[in-house]
C-alpha atoms as a PDB file:
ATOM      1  CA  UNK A   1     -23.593 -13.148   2.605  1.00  0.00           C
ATOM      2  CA  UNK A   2     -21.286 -14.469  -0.067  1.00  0.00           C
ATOM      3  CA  UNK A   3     -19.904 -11.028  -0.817  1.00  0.00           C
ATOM      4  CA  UNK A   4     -18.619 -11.348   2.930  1.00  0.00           C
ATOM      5  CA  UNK A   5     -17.282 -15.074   2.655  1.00  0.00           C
ATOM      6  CA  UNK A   6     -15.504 -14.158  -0.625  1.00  0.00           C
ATOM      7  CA  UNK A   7     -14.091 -10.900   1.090  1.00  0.00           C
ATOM      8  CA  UNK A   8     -12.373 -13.306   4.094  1.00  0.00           C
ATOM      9  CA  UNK A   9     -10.705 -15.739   1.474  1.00  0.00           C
ATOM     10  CA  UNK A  10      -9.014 -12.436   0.086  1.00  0.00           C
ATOM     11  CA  UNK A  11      -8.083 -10.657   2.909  1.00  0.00           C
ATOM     12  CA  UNK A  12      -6.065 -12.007   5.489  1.00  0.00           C
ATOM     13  CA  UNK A  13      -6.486 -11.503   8.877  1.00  0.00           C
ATOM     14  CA  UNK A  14     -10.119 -11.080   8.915  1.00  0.00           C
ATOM     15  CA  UNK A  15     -11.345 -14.944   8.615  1.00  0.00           C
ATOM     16  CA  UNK A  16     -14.138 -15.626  10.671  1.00  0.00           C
ATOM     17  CA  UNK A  17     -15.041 -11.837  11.027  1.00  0.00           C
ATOM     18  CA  UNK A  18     -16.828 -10.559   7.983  1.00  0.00           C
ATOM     19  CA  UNK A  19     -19.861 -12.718   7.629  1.00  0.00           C
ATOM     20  CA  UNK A  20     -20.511 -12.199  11.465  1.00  0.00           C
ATOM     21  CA  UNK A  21     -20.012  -8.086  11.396  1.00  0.00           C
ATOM     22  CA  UNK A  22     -23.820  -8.362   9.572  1.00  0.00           C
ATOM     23  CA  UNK A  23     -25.012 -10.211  12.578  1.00  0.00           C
ATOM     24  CA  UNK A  24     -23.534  -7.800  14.813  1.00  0.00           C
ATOM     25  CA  UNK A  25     -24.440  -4.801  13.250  1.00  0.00           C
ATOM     26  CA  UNK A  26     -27.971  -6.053  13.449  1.00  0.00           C
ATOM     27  CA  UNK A  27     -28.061  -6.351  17.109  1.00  0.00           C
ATOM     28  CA  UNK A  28     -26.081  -3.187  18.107  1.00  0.00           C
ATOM     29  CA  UNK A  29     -28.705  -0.774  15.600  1.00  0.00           C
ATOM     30  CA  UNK A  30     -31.911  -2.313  17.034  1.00  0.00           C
ATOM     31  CA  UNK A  31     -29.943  -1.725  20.640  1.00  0.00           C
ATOM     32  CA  UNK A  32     -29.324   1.488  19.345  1.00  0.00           C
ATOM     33  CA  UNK A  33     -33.077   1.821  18.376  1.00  0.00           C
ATOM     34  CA  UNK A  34     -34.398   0.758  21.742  1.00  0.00           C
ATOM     35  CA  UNK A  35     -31.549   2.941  23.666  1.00  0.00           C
ATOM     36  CA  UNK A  36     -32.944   5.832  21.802  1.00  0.00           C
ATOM     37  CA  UNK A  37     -36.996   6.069  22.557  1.00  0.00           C
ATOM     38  CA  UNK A  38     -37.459   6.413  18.707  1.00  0.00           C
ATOM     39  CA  UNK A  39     -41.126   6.831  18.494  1.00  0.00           C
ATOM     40  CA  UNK A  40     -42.942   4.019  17.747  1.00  0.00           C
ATOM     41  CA  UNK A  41     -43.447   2.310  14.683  1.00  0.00           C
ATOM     42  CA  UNK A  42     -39.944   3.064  13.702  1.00  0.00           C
ATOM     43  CA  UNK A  43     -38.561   0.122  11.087  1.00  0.00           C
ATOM     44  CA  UNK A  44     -34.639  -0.407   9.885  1.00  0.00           C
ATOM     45  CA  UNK A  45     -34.330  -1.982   6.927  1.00  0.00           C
ATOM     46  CA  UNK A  46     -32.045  -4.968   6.595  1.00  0.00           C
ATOM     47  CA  UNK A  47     -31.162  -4.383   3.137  1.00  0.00           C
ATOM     48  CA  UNK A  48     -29.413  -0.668   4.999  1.00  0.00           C
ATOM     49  CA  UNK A  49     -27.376  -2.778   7.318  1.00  0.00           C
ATOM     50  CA  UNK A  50     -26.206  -5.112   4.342  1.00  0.00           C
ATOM     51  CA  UNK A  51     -24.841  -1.982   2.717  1.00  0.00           C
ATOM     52  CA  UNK A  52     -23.311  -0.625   5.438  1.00  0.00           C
ATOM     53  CA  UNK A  53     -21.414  -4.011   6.256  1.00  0.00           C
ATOM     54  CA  UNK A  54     -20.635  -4.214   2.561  1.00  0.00           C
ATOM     55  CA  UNK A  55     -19.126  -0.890   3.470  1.00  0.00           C
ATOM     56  CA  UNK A  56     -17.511  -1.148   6.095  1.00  0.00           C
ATOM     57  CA  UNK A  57     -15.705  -4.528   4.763  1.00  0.00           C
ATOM     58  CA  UNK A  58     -14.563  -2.618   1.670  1.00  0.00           C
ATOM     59  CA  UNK A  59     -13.419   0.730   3.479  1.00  0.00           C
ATOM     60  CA  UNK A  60     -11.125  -2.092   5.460  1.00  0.00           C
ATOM     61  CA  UNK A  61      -9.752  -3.587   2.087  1.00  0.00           C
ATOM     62  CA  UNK A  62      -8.940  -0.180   0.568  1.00  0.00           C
ATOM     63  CA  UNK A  63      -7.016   0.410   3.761  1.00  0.00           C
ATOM     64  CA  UNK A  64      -5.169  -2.599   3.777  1.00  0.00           C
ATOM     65  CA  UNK A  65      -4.428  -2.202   0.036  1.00  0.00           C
ATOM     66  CA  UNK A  66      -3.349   1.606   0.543  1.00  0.00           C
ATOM     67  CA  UNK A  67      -1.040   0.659   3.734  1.00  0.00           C
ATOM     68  CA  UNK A  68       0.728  -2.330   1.372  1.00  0.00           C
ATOM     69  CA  UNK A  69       1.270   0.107  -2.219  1.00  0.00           C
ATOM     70  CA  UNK A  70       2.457   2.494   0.609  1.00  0.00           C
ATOM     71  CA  UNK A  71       4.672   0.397   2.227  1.00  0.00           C
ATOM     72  CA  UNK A  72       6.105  -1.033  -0.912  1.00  0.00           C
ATOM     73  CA  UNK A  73       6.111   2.658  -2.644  1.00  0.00           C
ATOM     74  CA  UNK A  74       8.058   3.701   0.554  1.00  0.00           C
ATOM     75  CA  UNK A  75      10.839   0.338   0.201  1.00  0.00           C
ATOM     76  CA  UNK A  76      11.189   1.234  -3.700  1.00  0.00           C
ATOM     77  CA  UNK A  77      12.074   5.319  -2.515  1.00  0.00           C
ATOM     78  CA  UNK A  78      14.707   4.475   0.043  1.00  0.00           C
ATOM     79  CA  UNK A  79      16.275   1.631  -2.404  1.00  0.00           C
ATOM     80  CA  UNK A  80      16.483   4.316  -4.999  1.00  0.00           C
ATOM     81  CA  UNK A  81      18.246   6.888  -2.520  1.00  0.00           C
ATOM     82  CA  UNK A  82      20.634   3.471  -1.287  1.00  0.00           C
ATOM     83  CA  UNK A  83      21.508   3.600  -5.319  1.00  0.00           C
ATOM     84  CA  UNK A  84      22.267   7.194  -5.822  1.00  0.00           C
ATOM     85  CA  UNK A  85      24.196   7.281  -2.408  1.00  0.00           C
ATOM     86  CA  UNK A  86      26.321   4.380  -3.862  1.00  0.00           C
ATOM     87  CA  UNK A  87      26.765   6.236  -7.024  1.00  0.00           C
ATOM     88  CA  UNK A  88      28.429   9.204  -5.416  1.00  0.00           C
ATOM     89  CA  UNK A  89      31.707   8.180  -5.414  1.00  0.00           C
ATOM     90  CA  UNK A  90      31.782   7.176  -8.952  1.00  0.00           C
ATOM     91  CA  UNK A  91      29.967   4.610 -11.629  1.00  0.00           C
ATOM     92  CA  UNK A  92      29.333   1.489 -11.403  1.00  0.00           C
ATOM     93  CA  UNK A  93      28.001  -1.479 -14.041  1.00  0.00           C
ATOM     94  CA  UNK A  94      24.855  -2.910 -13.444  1.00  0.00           C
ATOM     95  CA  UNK A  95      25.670  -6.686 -11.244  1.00  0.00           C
ATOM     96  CA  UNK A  96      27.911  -4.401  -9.457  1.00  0.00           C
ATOM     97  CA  UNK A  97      25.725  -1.955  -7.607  1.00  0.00           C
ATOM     98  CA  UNK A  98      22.800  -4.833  -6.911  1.00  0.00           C
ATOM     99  CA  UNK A  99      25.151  -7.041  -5.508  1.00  0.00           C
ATOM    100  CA  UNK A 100      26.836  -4.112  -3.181  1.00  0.00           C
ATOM    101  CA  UNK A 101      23.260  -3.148  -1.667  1.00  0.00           C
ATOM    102  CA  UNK A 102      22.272  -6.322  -1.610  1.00  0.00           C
ATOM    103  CA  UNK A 103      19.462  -6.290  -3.682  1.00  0.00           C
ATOM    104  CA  UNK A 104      18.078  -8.844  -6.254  1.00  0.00           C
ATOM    105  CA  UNK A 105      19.008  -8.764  -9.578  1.00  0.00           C
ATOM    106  CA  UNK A 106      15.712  -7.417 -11.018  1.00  0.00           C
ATOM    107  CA  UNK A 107      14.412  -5.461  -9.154  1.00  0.00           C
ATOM    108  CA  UNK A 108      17.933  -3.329  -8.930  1.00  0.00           C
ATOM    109  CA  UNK A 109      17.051  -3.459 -12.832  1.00  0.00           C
ATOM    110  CA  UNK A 110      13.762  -1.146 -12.154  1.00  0.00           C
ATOM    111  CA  UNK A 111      14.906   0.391 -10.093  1.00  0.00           C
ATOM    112  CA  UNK A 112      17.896   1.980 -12.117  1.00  0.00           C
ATOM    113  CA  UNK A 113      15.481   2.551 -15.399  1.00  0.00           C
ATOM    114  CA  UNK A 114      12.857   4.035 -12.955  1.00  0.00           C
ATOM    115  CA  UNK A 115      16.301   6.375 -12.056  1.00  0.00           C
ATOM    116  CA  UNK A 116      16.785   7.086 -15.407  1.00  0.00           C
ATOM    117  CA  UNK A 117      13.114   7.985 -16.064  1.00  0.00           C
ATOM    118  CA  UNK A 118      13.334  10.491 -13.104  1.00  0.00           C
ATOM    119  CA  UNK A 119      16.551  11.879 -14.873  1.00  0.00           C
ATOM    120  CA  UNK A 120      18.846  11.536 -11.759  1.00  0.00           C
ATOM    121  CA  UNK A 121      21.205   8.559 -13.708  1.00  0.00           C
ATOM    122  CA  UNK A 122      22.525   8.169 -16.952  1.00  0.00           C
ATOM    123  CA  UNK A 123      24.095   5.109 -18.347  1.00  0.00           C
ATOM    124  CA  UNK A 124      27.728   5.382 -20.057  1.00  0.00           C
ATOM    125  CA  UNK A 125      30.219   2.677 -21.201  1.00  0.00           C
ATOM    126  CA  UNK A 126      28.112   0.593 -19.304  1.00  0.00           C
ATOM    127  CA  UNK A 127      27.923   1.760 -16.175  1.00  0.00           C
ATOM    128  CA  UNK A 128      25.525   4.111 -14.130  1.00  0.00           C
ATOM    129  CA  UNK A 129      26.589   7.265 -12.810  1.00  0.00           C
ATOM    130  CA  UNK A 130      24.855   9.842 -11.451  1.00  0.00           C
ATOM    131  CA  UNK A 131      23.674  12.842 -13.251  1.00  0.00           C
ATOM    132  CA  UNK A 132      25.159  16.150 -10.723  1.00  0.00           C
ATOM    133  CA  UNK A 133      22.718  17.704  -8.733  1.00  0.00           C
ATOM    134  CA  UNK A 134      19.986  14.937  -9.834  1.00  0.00           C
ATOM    135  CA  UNK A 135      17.573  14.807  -6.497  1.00  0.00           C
ATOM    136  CA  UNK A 136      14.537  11.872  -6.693  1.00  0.00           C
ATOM    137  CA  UNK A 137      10.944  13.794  -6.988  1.00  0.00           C
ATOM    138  CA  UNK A 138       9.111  14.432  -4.566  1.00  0.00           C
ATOM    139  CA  UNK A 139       7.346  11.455  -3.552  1.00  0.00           C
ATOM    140  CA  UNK A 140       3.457  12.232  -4.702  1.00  0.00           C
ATOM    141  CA  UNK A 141       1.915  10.073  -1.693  1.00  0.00           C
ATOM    142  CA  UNK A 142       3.761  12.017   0.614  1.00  0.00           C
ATOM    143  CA  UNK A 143       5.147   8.822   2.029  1.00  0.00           C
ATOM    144  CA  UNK A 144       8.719   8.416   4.596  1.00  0.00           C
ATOM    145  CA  UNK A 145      10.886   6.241   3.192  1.00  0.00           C
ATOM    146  CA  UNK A 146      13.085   4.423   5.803  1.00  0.00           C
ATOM    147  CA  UNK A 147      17.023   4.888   4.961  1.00  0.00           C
ATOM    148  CA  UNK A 148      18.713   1.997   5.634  1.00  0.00           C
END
């Protein structure tokens, strides 16, 4: 029962609903069990539903977590292609091409070194400009980044 309460105060959206799925999933197998005719003498084990709720709660965290890093994985890809599109007509210095796609000054920052790891930018009299032909790889999660 305390894996559940400490699973609500992490995940939002789901307060009030964890420690009660243990409850419920009681009731709906030994439903199930009387729905069924199992001979007599059958027996479920509690300690079988605790796992599967501990399950079932951590299946929906992974999820969550996946659906976030892809969401945010997906943002960082389309702000990368924003930055080479920019850098198609020419260089441009660092405070420059944040502040033209609106972006903060940081995270711009990343973004252009993660550029540079991924060979499509080069920096030069400090500015970036855009190594020809340089294309982003392709994205690994198979994600759809939005262009903006």
């Amino acid at each position: 029962m305390s894996f559940l309460s400490n699973m609500e105060r992490s995940l939002p959206g789901i307060k009030g609903t964890a420690r009660p799925l243990l409850a419920s999933l009681t009731f709906g197998l030994q439903r199930l069990v009387k729905a069924a005719k199992l001979p007599e003498g059958f027996i479920h084990y509690q300690a079988s539903i605790e796992a599967l709720t501990k399950y079932l709660i951590q299946r929906m965290a992974n999820a969550r977590a996946s659906i976030l890093f892809s969401a945010e994985e997906a943002r960082r890809l389309s702000d990368k292609r924003r930055i080479l599109e920019r850098l198609t007509d020419g260089s441009l210095d660092t405070r420059s091409t944040y502040r033209l796609l609106h972006l903060s000054a940081d995270y711009a920052k990343d973004l252009l070194v993660e550029l540079v790891d991924d060979r499509c930018l080069r920096r030069r009299d400090e500015k970036w400009e855009r190594i020809e032909g340089a294309t982003l790889p392709k994205n690994p999660n198979g994600l759809l980044a939005l262009e903006i």
